[in-house]
PDB file of N, CA and C in Angstrom:
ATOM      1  N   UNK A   1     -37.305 -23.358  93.530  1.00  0.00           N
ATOM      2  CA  UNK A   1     -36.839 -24.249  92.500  1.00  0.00           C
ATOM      3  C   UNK A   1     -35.656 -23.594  91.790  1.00  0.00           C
ATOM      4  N   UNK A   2     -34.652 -24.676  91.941  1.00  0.00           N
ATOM      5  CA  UNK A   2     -33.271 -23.844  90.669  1.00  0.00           C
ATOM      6  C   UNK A   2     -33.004 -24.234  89.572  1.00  0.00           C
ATOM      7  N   UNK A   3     -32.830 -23.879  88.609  1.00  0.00           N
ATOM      8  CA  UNK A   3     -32.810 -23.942  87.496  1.00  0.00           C
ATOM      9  C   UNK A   3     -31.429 -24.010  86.714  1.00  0.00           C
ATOM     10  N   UNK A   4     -30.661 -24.764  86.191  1.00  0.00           N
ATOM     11  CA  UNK A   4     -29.378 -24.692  85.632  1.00  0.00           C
ATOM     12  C   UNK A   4     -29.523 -24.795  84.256  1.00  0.00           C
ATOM     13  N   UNK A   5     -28.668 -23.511  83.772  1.00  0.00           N
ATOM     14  CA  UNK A   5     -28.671 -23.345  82.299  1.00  0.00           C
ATOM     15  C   UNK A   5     -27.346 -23.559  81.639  1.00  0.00           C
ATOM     16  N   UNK A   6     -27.813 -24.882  80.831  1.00  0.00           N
ATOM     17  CA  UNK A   6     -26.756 -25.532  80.449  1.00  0.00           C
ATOM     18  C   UNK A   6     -26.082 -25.243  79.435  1.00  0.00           C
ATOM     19  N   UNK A   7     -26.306 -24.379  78.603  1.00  0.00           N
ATOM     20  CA  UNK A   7     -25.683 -23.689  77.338  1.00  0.00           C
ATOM     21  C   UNK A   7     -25.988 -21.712  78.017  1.00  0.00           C
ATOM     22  N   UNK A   8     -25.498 -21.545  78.872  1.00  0.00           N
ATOM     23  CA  UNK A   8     -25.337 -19.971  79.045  1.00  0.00           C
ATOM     24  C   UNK A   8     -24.175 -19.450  78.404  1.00  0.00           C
ATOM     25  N   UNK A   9     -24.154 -18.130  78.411  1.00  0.00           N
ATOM     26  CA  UNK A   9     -23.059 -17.577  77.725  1.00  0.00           C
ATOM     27  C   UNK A   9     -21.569 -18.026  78.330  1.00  0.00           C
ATOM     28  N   UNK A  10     -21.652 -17.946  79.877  1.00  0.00           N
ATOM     29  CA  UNK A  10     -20.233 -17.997  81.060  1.00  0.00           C
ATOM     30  C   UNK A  10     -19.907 -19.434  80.593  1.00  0.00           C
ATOM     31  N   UNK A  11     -21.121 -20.143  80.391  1.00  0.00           N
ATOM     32  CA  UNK A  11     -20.872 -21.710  80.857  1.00  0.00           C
ATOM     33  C   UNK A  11     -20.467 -22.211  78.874  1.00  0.00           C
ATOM     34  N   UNK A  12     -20.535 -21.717  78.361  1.00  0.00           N
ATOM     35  CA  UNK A  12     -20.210 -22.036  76.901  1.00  0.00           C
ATOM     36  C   UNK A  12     -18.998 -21.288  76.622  1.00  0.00           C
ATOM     37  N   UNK A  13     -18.770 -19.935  77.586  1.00  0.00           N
ATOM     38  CA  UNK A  13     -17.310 -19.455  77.107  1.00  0.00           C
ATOM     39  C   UNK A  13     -16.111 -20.112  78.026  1.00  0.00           C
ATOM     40  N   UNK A  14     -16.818 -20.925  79.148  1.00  0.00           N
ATOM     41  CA  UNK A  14     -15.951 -22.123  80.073  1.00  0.00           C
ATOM     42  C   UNK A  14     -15.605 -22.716  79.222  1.00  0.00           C
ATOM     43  N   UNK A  15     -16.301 -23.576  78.306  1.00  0.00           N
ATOM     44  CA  UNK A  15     -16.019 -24.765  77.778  1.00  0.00           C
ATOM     45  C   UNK A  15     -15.125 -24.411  76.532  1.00  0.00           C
ATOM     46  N   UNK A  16     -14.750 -23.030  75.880  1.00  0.00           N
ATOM     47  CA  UNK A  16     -14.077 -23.036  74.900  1.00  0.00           C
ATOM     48  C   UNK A  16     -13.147 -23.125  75.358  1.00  0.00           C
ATOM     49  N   UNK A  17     -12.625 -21.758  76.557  1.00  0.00           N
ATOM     50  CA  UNK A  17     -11.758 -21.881  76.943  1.00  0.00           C
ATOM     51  C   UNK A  17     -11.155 -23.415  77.856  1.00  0.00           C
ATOM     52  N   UNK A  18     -12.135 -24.293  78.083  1.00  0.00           N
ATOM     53  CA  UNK A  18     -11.388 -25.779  77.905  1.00  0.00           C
ATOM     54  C   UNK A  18     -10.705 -26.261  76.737  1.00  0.00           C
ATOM     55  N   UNK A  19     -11.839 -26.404  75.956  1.00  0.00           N
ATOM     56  CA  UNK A  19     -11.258 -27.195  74.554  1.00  0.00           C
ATOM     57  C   UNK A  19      -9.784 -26.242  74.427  1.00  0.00           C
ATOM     58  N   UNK A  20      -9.420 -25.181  74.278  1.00  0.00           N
ATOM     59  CA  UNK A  20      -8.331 -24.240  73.833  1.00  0.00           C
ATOM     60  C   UNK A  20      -7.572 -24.887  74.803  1.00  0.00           C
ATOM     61  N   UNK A  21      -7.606 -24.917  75.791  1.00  0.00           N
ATOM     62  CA  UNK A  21      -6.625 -25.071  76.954  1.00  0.00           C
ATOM     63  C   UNK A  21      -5.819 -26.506  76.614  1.00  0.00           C
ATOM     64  N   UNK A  22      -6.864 -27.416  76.453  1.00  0.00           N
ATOM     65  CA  UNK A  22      -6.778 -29.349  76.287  1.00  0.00           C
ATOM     66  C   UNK A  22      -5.636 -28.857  75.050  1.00  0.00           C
ATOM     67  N   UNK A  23      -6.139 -27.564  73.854  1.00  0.00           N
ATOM     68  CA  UNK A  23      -5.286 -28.246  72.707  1.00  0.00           C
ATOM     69  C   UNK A  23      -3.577 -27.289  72.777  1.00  0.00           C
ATOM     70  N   UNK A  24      -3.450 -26.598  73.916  1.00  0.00           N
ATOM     71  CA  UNK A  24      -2.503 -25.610  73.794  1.00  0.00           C
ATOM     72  C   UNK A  24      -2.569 -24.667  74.701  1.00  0.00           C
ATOM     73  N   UNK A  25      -2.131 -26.311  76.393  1.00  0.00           N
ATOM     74  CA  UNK A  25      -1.933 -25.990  77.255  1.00  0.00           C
ATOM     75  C   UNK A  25      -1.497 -24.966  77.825  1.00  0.00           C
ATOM     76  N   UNK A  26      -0.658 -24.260  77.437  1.00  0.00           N
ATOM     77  CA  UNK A  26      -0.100 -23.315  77.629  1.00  0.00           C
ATOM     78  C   UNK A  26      -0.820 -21.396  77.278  1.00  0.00           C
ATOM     79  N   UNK A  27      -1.764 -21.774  76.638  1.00  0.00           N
ATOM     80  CA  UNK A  27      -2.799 -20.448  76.212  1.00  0.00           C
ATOM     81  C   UNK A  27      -3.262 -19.488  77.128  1.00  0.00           C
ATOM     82  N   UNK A  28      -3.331 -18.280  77.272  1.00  0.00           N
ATOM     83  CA  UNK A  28      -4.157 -17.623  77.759  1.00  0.00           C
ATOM     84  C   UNK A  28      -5.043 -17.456  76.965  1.00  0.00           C
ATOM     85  N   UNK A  29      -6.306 -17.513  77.737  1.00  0.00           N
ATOM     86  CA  UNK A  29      -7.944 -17.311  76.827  1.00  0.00           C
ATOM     87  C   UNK A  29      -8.842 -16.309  76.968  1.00  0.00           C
ATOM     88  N   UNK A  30      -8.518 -15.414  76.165  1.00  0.00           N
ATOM     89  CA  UNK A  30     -10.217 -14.637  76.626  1.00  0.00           C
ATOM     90  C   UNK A  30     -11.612 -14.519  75.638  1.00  0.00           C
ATOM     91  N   UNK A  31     -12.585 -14.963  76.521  1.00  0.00           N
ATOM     92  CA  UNK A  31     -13.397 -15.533  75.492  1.00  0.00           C
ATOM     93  C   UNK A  31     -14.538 -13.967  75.773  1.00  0.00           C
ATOM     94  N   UNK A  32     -15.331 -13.543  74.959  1.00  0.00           N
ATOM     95  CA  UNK A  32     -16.385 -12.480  74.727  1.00  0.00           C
ATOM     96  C   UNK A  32     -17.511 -12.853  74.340  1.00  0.00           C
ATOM     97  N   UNK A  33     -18.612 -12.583  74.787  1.00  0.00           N
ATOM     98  CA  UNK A  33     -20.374 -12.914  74.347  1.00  0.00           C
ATOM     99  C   UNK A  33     -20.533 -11.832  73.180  1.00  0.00           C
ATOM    100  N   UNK A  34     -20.831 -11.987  71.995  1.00  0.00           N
ATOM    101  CA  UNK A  34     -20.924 -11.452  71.068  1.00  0.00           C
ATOM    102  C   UNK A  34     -22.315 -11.284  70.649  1.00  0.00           C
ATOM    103  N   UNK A  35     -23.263 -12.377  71.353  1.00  0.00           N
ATOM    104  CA  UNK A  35     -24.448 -12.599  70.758  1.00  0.00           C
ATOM    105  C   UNK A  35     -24.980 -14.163  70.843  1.00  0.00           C
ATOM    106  N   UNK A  36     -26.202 -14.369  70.624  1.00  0.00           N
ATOM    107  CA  UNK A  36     -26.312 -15.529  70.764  1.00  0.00           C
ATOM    108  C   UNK A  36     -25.873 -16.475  70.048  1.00  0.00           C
ATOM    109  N   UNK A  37     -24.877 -17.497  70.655  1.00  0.00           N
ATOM    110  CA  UNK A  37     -24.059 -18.405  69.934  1.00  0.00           C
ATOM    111  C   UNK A  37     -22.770 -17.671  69.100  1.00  0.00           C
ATOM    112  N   UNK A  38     -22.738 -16.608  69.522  1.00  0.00           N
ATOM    113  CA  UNK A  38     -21.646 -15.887  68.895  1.00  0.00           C
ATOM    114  C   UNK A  38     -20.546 -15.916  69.721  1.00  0.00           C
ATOM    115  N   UNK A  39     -18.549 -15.588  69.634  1.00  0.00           N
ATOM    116  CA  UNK A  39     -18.199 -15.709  70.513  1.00  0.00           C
ATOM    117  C   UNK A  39     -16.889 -14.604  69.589  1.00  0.00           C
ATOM    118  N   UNK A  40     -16.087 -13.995  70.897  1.00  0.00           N
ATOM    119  CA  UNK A  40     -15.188 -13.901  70.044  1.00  0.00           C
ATOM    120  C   UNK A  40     -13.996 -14.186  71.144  1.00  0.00           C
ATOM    121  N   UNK A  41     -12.751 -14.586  70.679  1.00  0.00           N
ATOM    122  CA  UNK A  41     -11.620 -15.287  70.927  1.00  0.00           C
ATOM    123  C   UNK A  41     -10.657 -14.130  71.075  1.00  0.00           C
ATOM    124  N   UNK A  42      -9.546 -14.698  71.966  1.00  0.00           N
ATOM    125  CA  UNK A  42      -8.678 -14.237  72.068  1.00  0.00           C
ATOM    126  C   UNK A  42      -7.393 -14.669  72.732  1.00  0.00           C
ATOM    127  N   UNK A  43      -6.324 -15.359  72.024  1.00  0.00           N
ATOM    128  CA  UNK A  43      -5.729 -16.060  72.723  1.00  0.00           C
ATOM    129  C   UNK A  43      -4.366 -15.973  72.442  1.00  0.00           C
ATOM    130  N   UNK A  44      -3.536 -16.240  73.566  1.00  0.00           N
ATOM    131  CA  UNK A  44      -1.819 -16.231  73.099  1.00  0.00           C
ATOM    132  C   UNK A  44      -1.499 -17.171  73.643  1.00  0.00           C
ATOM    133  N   UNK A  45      -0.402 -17.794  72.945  1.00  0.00           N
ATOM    134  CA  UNK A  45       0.467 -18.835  73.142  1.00  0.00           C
ATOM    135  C   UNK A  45       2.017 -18.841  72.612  1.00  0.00           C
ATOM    136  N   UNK A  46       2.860 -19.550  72.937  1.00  0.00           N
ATOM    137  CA  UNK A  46       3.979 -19.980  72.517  1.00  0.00           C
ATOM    138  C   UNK A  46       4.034 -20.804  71.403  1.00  0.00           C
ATOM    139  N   UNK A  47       2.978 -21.877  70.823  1.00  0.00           N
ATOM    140  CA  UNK A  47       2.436 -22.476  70.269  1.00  0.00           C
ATOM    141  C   UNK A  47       2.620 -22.172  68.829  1.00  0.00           C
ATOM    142  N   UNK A  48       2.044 -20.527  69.044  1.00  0.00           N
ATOM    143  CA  UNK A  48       1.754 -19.990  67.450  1.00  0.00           C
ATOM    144  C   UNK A  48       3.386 -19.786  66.621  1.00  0.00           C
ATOM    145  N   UNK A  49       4.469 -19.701  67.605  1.00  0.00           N
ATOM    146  CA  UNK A  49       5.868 -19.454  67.143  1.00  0.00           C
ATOM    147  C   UNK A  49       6.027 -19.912  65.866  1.00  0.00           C
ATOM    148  N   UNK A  50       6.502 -19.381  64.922  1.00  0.00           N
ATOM    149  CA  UNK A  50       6.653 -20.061  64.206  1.00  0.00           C
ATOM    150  C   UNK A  50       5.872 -20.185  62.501  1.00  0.00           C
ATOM    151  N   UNK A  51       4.265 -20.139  63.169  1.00  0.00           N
ATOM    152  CA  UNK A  51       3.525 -20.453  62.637  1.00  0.00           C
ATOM    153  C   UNK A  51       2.642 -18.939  61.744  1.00  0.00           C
ATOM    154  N   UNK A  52       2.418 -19.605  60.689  1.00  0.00           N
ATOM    155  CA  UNK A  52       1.307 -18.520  59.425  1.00  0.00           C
ATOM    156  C   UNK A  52       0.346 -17.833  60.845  1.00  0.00           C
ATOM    157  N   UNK A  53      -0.482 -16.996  60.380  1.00  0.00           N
ATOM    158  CA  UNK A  53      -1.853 -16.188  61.207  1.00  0.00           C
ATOM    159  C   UNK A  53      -2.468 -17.347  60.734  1.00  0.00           C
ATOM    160  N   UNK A  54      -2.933 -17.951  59.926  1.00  0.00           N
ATOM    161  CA  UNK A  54      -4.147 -19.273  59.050  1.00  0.00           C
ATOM    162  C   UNK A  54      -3.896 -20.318  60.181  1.00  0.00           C
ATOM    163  N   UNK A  55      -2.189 -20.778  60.093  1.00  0.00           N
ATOM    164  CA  UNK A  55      -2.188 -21.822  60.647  1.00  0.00           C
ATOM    165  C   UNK A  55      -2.424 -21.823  62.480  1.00  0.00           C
ATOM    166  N   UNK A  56      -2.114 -20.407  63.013  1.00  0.00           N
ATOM    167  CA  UNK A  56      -2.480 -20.373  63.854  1.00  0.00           C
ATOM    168  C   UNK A  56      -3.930 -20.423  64.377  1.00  0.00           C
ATOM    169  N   UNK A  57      -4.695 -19.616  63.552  1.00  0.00           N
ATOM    170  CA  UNK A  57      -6.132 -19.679  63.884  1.00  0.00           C
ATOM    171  C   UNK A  57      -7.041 -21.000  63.610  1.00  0.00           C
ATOM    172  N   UNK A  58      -6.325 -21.865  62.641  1.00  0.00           N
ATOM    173  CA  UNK A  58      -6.986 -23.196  62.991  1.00  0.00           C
ATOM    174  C   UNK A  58      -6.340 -24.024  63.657  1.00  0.00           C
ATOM    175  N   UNK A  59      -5.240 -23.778  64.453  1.00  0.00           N
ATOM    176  CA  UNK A  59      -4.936 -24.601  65.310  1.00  0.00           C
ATOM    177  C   UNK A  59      -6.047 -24.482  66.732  1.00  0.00           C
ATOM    178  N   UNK A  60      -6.582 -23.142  67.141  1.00  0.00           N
ATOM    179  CA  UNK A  60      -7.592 -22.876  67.657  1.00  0.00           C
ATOM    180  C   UNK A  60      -8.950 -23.362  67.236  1.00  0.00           C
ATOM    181  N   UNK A  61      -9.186 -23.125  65.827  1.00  0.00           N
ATOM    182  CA  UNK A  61     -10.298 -23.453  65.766  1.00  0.00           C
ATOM    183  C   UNK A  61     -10.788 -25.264  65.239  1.00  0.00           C
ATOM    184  N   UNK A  62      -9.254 -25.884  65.235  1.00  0.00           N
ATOM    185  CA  UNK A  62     -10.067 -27.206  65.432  1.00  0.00           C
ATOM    186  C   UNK A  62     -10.147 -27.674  66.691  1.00  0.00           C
ATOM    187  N   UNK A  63      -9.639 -27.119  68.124  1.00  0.00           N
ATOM    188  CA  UNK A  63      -9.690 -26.766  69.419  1.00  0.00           C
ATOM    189  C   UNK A  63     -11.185 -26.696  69.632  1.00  0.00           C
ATOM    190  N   UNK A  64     -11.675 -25.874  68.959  1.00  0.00           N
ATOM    191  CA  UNK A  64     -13.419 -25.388  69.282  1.00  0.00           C
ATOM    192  C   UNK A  64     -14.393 -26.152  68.196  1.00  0.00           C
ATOM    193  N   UNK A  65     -13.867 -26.562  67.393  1.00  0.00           N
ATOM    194  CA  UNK A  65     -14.663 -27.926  66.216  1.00  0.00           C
ATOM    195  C   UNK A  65     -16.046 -28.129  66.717  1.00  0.00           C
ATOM    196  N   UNK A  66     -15.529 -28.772  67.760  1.00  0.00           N
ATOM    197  CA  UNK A  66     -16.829 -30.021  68.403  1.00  0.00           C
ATOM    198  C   UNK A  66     -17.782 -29.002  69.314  1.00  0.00           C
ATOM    199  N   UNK A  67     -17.304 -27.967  69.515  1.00  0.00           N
ATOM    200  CA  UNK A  67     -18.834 -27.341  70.041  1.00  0.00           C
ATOM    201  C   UNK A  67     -19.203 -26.698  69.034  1.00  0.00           C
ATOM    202  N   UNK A  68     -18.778 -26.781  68.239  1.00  0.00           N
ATOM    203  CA  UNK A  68     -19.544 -25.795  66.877  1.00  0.00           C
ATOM    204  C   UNK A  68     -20.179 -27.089  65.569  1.00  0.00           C
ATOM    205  N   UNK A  69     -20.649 -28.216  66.498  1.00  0.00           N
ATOM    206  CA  UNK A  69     -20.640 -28.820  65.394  1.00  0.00           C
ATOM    207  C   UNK A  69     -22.160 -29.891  66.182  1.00  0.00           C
ATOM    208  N   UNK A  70     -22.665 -30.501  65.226  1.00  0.00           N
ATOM    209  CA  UNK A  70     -23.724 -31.261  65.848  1.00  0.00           C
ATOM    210  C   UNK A  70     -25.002 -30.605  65.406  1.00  0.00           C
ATOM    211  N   UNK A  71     -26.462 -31.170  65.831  1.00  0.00           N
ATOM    212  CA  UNK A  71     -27.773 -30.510  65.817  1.00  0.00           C
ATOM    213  C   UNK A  71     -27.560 -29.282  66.270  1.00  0.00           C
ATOM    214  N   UNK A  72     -27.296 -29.196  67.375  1.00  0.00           N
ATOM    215  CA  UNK A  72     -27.888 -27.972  68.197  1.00  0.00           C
ATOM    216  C   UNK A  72     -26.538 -27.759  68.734  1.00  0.00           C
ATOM    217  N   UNK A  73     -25.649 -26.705  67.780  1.00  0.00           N
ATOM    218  CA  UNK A  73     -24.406 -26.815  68.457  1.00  0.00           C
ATOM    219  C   UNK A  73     -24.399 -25.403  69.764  1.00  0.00           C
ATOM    220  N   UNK A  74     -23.196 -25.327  70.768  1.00  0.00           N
ATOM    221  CA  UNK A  74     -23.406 -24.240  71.433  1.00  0.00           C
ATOM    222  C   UNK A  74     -23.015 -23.259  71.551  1.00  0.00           C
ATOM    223  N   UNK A  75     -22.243 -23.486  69.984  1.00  0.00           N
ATOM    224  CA  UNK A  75     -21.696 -22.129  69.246  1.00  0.00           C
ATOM    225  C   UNK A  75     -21.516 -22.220  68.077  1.00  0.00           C
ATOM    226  N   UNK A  76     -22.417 -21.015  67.863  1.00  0.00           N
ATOM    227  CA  UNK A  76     -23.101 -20.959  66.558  1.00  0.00           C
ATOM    228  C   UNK A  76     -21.740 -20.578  65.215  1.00  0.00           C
ATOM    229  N   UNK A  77     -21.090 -19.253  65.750  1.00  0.00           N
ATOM    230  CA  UNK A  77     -19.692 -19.005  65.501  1.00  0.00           C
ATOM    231  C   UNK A  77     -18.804 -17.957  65.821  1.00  0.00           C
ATOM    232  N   UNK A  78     -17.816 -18.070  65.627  1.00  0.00           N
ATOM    233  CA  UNK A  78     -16.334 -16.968  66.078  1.00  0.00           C
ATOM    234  C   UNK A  78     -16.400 -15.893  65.173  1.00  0.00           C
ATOM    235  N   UNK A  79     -17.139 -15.055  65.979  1.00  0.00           N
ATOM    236  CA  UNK A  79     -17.126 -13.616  64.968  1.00  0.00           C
ATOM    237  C   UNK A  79     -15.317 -12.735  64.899  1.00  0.00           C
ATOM    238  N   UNK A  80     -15.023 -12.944  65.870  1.00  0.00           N
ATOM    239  CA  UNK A  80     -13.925 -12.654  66.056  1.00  0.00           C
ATOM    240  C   UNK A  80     -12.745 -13.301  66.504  1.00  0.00           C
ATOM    241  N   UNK A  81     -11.425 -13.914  65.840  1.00  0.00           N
ATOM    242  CA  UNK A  81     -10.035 -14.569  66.400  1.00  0.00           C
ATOM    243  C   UNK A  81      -8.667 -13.996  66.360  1.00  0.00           C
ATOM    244  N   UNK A  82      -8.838 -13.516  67.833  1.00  0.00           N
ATOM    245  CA  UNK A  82      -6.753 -12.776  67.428  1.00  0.00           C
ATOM    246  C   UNK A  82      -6.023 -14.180  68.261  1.00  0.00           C
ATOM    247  N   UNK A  83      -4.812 -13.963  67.183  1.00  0.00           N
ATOM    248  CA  UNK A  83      -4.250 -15.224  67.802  1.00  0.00           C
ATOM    249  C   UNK A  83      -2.801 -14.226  68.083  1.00  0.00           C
ATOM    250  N   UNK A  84      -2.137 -14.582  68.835  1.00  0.00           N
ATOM    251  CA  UNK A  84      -0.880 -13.519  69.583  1.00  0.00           C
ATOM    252  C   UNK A  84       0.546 -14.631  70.506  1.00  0.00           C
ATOM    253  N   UNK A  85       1.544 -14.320  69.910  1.00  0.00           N
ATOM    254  CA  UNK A  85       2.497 -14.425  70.967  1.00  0.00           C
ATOM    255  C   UNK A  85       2.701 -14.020  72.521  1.00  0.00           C
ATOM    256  N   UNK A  86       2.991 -14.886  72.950  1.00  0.00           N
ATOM    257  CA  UNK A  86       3.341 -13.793  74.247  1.00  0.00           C
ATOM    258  C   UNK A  86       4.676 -12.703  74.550  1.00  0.00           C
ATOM    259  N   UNK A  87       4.505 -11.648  75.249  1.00  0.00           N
ATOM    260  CA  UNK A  87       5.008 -10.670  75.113  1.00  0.00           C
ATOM    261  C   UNK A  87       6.743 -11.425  75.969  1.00  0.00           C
ATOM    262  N   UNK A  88       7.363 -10.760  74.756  1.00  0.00           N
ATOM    263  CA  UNK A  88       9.181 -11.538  75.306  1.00  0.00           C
ATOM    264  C   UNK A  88       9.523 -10.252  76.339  1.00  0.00           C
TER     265      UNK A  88
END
């Protein structure tokens, strides 16, 4: 019998790094298991040009909103967010 676990760590740090991707196509993502429902982030873009560290990190984190949100969300929260340019 197999068993699929639908909120695992791989399969919940997939889905951030979706939502991130959907909001700022252009991102590299690296996502970290911190703990249960914990996560920590790490991402660069072209995106952030421009932009405050604040405004950058919620441009990410309304990216990740909707899994952090609901009854039983599948992330609990972002212990950690570097947000980064890419290297010119």
């Amino acid at each position: 019998m197999s068993f699929e676990i639908v909120n695992s760590p791989d399969r919940i740090a997939e889905k951030l790094r979706s939502a991130i991707g959907s909001a700022l196509p252009d991102a590299e993502v690296s996502v970290r298991f911190a703990g249960p429902g914990h996560f920590e982030l790490r991402v660069v873009s072209e995106a952030f040009r421009g932009r405050s560290r604040v405004e950058q990190q919620r441009l990410v984190l309304a990216a990740v909103g909707p899994l952090m949100s609901g009854e039983s969300p599948a992330v609990h929260a972002i212990d950690r967010l570097e947000t980064l340019l890419p290297a010119s």
